[in-house]
C-alpha atoms as a PDB file:
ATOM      1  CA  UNK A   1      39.625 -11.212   3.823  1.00  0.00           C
ATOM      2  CA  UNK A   2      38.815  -8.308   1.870  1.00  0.00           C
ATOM      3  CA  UNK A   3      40.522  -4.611   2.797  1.00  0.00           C
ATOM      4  CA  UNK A   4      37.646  -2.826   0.261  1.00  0.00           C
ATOM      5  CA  UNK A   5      35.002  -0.662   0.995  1.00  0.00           C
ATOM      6  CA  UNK A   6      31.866  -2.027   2.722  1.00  0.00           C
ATOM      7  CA  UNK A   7      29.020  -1.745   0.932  1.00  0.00           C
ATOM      8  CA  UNK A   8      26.098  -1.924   3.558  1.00  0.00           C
ATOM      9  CA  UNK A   9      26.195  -2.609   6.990  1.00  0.00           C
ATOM     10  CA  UNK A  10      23.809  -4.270   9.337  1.00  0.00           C
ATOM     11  CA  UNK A  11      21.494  -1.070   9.690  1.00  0.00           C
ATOM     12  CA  UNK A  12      20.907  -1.147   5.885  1.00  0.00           C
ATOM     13  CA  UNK A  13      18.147  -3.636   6.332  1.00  0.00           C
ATOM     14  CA  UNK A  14      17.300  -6.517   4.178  1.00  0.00           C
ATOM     15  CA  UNK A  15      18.550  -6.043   0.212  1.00  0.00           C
ATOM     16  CA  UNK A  16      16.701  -7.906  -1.432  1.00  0.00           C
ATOM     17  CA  UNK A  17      13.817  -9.409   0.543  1.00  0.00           C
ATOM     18  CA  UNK A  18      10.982  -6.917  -0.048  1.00  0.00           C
ATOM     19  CA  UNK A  19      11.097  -8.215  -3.679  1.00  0.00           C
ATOM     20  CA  UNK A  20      11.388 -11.482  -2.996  1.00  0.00           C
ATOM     21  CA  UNK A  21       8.045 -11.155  -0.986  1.00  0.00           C
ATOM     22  CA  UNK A  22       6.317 -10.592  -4.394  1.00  0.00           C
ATOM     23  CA  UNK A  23       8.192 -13.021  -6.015  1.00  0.00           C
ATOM     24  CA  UNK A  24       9.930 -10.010  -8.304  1.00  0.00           C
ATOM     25  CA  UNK A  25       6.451  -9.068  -9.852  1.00  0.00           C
ATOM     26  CA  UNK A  26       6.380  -5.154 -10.142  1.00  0.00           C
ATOM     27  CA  UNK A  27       2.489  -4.915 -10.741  1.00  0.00           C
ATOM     28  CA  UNK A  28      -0.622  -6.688  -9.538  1.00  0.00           C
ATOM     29  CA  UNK A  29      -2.885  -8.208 -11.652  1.00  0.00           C
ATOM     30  CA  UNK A  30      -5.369  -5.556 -10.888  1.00  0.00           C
ATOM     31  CA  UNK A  31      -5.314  -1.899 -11.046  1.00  0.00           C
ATOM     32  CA  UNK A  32      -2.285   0.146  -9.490  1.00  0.00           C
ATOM     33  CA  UNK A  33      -3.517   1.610  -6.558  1.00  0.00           C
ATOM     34  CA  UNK A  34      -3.641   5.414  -5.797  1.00  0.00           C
ATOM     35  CA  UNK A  35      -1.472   6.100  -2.885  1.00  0.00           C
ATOM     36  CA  UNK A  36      -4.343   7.692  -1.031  1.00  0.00           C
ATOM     37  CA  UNK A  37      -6.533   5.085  -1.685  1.00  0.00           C
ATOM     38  CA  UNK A  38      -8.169   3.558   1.102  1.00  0.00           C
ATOM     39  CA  UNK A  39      -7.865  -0.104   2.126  1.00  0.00           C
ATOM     40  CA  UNK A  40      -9.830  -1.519   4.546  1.00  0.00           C
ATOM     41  CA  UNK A  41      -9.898  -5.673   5.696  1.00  0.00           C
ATOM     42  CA  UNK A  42     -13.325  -7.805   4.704  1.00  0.00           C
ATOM     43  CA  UNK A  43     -14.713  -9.764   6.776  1.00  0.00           C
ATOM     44  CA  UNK A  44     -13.748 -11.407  10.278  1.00  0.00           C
ATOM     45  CA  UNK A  45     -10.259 -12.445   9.048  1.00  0.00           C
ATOM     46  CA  UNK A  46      -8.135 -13.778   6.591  1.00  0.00           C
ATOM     47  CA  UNK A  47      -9.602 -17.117   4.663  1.00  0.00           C
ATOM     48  CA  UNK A  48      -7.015 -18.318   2.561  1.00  0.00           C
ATOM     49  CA  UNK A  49      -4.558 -15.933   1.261  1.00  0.00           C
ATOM     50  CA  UNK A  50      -1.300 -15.781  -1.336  1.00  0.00           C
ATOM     51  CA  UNK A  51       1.716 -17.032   1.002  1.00  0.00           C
ATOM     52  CA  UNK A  52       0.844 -19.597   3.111  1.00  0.00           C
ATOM     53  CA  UNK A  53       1.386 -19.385   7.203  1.00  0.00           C
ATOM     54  CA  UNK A  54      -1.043 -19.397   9.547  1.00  0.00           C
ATOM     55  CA  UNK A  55      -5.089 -19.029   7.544  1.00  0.00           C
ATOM     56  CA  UNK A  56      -3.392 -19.294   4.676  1.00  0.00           C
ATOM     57  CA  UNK A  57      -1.923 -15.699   4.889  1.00  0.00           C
ATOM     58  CA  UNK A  58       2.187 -14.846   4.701  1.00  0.00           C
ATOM     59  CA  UNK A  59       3.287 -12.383   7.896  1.00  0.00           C
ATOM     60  CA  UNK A  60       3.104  -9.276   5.947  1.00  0.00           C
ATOM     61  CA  UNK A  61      -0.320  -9.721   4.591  1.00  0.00           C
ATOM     62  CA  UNK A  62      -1.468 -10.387   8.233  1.00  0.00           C
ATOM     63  CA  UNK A  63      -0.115  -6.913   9.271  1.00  0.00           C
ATOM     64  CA  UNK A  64      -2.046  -5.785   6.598  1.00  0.00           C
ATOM     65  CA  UNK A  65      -5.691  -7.180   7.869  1.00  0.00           C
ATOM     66  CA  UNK A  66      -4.524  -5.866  10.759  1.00  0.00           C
ATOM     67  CA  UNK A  67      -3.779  -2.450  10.471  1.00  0.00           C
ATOM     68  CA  UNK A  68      -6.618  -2.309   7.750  1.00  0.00           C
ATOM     69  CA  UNK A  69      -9.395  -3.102  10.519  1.00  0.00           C
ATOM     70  CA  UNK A  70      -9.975   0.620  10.087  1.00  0.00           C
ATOM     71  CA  UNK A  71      -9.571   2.212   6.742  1.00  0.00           C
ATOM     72  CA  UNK A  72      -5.958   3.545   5.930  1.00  0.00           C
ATOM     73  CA  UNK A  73      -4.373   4.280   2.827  1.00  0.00           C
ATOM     74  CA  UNK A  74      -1.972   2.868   0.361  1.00  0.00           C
ATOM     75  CA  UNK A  75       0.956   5.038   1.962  1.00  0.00           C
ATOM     76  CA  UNK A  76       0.386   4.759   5.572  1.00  0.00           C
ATOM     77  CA  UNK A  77       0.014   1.053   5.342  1.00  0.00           C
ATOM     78  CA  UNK A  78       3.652   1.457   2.767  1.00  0.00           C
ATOM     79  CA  UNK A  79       4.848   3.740   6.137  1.00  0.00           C
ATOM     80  CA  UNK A  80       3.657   0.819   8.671  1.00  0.00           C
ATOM     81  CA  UNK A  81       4.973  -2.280   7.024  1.00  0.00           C
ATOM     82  CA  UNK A  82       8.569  -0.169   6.076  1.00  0.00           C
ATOM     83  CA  UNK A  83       8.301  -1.365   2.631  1.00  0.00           C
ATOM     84  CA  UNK A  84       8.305   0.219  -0.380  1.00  0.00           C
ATOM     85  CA  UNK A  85       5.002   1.550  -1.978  1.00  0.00           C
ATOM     86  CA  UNK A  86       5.592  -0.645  -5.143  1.00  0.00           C
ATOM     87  CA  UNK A  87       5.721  -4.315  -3.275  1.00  0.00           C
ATOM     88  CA  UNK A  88       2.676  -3.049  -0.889  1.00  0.00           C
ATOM     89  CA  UNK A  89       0.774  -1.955  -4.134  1.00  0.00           C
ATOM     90  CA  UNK A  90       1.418  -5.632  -5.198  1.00  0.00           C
ATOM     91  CA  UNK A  91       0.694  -7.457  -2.246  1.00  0.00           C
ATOM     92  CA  UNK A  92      -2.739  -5.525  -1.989  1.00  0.00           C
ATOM     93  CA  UNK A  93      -3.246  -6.436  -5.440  1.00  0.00           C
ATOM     94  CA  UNK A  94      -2.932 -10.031  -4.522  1.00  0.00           C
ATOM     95  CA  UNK A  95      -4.875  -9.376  -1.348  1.00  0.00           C
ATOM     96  CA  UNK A  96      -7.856  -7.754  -3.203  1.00  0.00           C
ATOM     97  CA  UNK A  97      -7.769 -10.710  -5.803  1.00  0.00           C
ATOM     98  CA  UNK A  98      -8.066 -12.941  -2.761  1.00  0.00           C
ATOM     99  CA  UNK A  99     -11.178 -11.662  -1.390  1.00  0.00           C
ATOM    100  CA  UNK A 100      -9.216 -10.125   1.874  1.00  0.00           C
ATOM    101  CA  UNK A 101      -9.429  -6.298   1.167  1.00  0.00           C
ATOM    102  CA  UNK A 102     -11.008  -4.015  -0.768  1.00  0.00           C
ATOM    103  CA  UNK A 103      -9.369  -0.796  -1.729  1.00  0.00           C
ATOM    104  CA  UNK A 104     -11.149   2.433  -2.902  1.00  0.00           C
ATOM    105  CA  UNK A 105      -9.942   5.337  -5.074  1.00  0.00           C
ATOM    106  CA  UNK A 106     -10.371   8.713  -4.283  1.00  0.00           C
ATOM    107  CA  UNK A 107     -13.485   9.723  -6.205  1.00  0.00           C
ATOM    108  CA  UNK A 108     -12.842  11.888  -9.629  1.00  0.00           C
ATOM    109  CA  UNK A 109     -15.848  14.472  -8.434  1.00  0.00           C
ATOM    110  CA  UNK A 110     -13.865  15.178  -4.991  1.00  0.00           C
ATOM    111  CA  UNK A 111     -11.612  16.316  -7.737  1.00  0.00           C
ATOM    112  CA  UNK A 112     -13.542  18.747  -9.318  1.00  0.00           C
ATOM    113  CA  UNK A 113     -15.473  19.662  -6.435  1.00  0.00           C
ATOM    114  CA  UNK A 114     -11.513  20.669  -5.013  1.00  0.00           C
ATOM    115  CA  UNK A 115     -11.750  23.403  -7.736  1.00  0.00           C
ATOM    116  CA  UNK A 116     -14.101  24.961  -7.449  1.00  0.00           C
ATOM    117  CA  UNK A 117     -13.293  25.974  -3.965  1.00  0.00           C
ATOM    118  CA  UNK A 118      -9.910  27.119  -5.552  1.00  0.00           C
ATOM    119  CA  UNK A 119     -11.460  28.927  -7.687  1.00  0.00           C
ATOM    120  CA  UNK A 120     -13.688  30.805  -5.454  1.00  0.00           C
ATOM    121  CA  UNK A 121     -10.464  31.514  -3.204  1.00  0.00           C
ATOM    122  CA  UNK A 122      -8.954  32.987  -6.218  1.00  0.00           C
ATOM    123  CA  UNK A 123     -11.938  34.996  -7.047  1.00  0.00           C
ATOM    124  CA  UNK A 124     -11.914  36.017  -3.641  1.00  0.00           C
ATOM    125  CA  UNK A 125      -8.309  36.629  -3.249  1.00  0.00           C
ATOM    126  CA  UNK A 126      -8.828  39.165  -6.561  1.00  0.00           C
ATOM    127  CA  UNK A 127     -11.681  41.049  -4.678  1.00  0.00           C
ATOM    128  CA  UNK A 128      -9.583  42.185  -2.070  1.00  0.00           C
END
């Protein structure tokens, strides 16, 4: 039908369905989430979720309780579910405003605490 160029083949993946998943939203309601913070599932299991399916939870958020039995973070979970970090961030959003997950930043004093071991390596790197 058409002798042009082909644009994307079947190895391309899906287009346009990660953001359909979040129904085109590009934040949560909540807080964006660092992507080293750590999410971990509450509870036994899901109890009523965003999407529907099975409990009351879509597919995707149900490899999220899943892989969040044990605490993992925003971009391992982004790695696991091959979806961009921005419509993970969102579905956790929706997740944590559910009741499903909680999510925890990376404390401000592990921060501070970081620098002053640079510091002393730098100190000690002038010694020498």
């Amino acid at each position: 039908m058409s002798d042009g160029p082909q644009w994307f083949d079947e190895e391309a993946g899906p287009v346009v369905r990660p953001y359909a998943l979040i129904r085109g939203r590009t934040r949560s309601s909540g807080d964006a989430f660092d992507l080293v913070a750590t999410v971990r599932t509450i509870g036994g299991g899901p109890g009523g979720g965003p999407n529907g399916g099975p409990g009351g939870v879509g597919p995707e958020q149900q490899l999220i309780l899943r892989a969040a039995r044990d605490p993992i973070s925003v971009a391992d979970l982004a790695v696991e579910l091959d979806l961009p970090v921005g419509v993970v961030r969102v579905l956790l959003g929706d997740m944590r405003d559910h009741g499903l997950i909680s999510v925890t930043s990376p404390s401000a004093g592990g921060a501070r605490s970081n620098e002053r071991i640079l510091k002393e390596v730098i100190n000690g790197l002038r010694a020498l």
